[in-house]
Protein backbone atom coordinates (compact mmCIF):
# COMPACT_ATOMS: atom_id res chain seq x y z
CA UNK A 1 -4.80 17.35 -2.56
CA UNK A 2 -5.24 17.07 1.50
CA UNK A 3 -5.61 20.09 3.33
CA UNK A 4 -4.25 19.48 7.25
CA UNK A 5 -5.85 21.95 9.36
CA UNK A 6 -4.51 22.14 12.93
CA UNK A 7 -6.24 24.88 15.45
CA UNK A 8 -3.32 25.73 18.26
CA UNK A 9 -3.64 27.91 21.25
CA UNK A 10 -0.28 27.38 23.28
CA UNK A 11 0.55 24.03 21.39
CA UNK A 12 3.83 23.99 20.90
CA UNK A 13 5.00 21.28 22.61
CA UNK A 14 2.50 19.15 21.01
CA UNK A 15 2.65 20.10 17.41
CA UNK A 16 6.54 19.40 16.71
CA UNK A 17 5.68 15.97 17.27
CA UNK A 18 2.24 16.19 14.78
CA UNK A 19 4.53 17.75 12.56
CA UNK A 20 7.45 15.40 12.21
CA UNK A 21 4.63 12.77 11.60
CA UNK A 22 2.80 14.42 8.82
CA UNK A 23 6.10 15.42 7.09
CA UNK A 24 6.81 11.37 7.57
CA UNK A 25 3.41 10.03 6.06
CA UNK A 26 3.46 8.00 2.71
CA UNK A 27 1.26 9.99 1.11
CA UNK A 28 2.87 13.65 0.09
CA UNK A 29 -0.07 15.78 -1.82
CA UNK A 30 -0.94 17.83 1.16
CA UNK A 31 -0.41 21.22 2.82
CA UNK A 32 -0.74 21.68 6.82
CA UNK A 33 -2.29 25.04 7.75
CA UNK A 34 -1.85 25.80 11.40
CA UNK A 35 -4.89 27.99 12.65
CA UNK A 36 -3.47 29.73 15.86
CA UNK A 37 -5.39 32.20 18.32
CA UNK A 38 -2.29 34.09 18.64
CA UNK A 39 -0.47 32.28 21.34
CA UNK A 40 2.25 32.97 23.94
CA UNK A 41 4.58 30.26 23.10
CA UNK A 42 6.38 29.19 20.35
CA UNK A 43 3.85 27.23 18.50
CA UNK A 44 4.12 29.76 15.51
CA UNK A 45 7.70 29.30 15.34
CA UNK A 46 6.90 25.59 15.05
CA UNK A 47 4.44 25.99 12.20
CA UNK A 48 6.62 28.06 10.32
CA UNK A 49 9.55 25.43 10.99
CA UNK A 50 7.95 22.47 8.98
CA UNK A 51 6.76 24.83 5.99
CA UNK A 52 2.90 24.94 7.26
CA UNK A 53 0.77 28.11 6.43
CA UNK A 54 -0.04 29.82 9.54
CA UNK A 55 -3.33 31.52 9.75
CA UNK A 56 -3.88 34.00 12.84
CA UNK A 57 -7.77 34.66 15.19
CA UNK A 58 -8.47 35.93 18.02
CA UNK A 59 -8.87 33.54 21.05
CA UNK A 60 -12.33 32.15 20.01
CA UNK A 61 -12.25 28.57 20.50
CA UNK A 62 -11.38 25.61 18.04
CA UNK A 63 -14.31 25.91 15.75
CA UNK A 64 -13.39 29.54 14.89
CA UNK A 65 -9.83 27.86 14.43
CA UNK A 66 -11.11 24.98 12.28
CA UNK A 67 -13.31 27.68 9.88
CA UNK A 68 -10.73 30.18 9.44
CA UNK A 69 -7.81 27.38 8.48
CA UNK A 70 -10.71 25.73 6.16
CA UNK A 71 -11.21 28.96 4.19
CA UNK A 72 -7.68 29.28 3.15
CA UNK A 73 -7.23 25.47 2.16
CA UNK A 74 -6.82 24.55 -1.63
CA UNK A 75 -7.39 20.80 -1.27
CA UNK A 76 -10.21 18.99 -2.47
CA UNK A 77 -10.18 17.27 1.29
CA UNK A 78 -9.63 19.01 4.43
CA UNK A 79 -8.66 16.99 7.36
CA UNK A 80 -8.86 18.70 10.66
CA UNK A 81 -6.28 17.10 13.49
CA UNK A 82 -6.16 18.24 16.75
CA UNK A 83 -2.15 19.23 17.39
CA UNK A 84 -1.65 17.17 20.02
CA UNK A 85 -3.46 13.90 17.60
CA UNK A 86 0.16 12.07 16.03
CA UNK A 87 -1.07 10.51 12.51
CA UNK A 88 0.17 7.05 12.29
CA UNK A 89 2.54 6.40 8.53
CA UNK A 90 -0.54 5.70 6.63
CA UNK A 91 -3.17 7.66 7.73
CA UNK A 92 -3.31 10.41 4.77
CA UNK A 93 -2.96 7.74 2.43
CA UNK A 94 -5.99 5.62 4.05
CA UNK A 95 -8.18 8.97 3.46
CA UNK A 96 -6.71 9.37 -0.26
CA UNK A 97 -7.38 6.18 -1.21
CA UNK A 98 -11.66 5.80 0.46
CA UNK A 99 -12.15 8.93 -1.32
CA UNK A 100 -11.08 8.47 -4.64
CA UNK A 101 -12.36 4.78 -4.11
CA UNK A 102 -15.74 5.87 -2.86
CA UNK A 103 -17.31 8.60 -4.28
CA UNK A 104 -20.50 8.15 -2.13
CA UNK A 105 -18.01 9.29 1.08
CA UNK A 106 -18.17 12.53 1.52
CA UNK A 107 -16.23 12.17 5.66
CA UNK A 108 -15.44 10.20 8.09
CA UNK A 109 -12.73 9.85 11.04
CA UNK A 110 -9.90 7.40 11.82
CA UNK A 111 -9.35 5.29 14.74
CA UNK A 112 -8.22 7.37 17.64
CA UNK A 113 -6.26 5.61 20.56
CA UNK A 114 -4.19 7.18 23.37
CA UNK A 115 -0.35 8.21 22.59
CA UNK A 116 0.51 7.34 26.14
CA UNK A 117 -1.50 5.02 29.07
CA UNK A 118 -1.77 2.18 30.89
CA UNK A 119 -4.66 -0.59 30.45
CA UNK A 120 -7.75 2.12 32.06
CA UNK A 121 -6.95 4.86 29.06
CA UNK A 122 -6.92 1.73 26.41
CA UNK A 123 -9.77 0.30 27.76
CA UNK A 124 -11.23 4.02 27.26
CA UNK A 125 -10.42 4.55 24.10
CA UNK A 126 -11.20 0.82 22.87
CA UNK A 127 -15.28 1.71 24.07
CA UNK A 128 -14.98 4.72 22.26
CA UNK A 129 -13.44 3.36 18.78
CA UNK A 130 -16.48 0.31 19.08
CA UNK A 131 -19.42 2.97 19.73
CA UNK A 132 -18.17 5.18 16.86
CA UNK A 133 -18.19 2.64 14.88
CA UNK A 134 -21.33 1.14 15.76
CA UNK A 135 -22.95 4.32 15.49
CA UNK A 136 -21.51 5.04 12.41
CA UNK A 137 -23.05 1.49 11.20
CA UNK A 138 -25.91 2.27 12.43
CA UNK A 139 -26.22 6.00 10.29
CA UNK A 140 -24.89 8.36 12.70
CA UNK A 141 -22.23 9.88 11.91
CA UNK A 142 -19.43 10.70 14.41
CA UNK A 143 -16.20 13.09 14.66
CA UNK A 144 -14.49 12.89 17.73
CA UNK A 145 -13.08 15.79 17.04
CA UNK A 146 -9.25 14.79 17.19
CA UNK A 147 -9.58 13.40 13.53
CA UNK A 148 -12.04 14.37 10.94
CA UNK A 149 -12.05 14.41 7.15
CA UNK A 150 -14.34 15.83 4.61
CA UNK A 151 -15.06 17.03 1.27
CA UNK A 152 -14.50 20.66 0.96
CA UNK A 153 -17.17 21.34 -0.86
CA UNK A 154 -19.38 19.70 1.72
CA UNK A 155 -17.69 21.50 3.91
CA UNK A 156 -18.06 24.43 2.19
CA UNK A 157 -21.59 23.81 1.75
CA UNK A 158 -22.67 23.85 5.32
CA UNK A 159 -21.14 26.62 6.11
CA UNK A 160 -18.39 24.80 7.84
CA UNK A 161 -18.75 24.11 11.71
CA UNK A 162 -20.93 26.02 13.97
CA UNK A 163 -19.11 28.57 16.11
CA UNK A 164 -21.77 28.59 19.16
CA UNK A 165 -21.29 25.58 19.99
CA UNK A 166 -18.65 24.54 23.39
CA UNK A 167 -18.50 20.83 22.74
CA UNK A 168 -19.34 18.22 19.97
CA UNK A 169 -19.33 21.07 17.09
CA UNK A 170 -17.46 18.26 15.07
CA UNK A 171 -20.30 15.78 15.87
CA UNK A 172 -22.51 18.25 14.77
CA UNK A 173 -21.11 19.04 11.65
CA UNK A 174 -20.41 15.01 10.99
CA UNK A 175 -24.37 14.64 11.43
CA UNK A 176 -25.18 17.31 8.84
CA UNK A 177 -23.20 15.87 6.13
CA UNK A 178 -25.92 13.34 5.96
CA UNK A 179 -27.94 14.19 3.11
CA UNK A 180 -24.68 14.75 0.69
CA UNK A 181 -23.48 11.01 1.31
CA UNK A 182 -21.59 8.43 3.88
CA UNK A 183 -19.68 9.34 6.45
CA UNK A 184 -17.31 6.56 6.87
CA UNK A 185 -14.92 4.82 9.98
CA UNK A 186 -11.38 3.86 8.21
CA UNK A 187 -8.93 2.05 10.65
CA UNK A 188 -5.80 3.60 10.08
CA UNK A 189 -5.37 5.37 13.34
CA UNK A 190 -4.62 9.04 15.06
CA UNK A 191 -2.88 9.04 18.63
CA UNK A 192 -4.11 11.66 20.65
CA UNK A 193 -2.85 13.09 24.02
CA UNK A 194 -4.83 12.06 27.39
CA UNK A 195 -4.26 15.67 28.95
CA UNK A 196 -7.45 16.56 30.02
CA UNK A 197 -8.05 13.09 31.48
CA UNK A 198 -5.06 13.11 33.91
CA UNK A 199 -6.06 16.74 34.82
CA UNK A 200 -9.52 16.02 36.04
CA UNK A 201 -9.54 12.11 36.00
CA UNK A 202 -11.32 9.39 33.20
CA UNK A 203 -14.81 9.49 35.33
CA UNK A 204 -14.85 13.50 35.42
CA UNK A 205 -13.86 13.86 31.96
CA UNK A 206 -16.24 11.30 30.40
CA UNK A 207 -19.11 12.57 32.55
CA UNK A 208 -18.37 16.37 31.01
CA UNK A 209 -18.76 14.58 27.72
CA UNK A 210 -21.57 12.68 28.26
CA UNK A 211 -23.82 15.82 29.71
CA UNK A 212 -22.23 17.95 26.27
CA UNK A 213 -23.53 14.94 24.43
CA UNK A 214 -27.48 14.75 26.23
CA UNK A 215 -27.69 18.40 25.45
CA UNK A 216 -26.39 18.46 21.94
CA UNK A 217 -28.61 15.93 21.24
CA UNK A 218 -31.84 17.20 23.21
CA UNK A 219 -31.52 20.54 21.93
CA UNK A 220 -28.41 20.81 19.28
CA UNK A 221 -27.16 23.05 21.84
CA UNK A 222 -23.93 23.39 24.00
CA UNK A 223 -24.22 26.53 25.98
CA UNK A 224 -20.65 28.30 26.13
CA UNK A 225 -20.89 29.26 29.89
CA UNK A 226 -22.14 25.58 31.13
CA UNK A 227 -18.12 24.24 30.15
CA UNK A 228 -15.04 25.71 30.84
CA UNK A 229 -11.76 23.36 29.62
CA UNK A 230 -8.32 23.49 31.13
CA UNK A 231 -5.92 23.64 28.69
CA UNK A 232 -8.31 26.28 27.19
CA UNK A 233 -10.28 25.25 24.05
């Protein structure tokens, strides 16, 4: 079985749509568990309105969302969506079918394009889909973040995803699955929202990830105080 695990703060208007496309995939052996930091709108009522098991933190950030969803999951693969990331028909099936193919996998991510631009947000999103896969190829594994599957018990084994970290805690954790097996790049694809990029523009955005990305890698840090994310992460 799949284990969906969405982290919300204040998602509601996102996750009905998430929602209506899991409950439309192909493939049916899964449970969603929404992970919310208690919030103000009526993202709980959504959860609860499409059957998912809500799980309730305190406002700690998505990693603390991610863990606490994780540790209440009875699948034998977890796959952590972002609730404003749609899964295409096909996408649960797509993980299903590499795992149980390839036993070697133990994670991966899907393609991940916008749910809504014009040709600058493609063109965004195109880069990013070739350089995860190139890295990827090339033995470094990459999570986005908005899509990420794994074996629990790899999961489990790592003690999940750090909790310190502001940005890239999915790359992080993608990068120690190393030693337990591939991480793999399937094509069936996730469409995620491009909030934060018409907020504070592509080049701001992309440069916020880039310096999270120089640090991470220069010190496996990513101070807390050094980002600070409208809508709140």
């Amino acid at each position: 079985m799949i284990s969906v695990v969405i982290p919300t703060l204040n998602e509601g208007s996102y996750l009905e749509k998430t929602m209506r496309a899991l409950k439309d995939q192909t493939y049916q052996d899964f449970e969603v568990i929404v992970s919310d930091s208690k919030s103000d709108d009526n993202t709980q009522e959504v959860a609860k309105k499409y059957g998912a098991k809500l799980v309730l933190s305190d406002r700690l950030g998505p990693a603390v969302g991610r863990n606490r969803g994780a540790a209440v999951a009875k699948g034998d693969i977890l796959l952590v969506l972002d609730a404003d990331t749609v899964p295409s028909k096909r996408m649960l099936e797509g993980i299903d079918k590499i795992m149980k193919e390839r036993k070697d996998v133990v994670g991966g991510t899907c393609a991940f394009y916008p749910s809504e631009a014009g040709i600058v947000g493609w063109l965004v999103f195109a880069l990013a889909n070739g350089a995860a896969r190139l890295m990827i190829l090339g033995g470094t594994p990459q999570d986005p973040g908005c899509c990420g599957f794994y074996r629990r018990e790899v999961f489990e084994k790592l003690g999940g995803i750090r909790e310190d970290l502001k940005l890239n805690e999915t790359q992080d954790l993608a990068i120690r699955t190393r030693p337990y097996g591939k991480f793999v790049y399937i094509k069936v694809p996730g469409f995620t929202s491009l909030r934060r990029y018409k907020k504070d523009g592509y080049m701001k955005t992309i440069l916020i990830y880039i310096k999270a990305a120089v640090l991470y890698f220069n010190s496996k840090q990513v101070p807390k105080e050094k980002f600070v994310f409208e809508p709140v992460r």
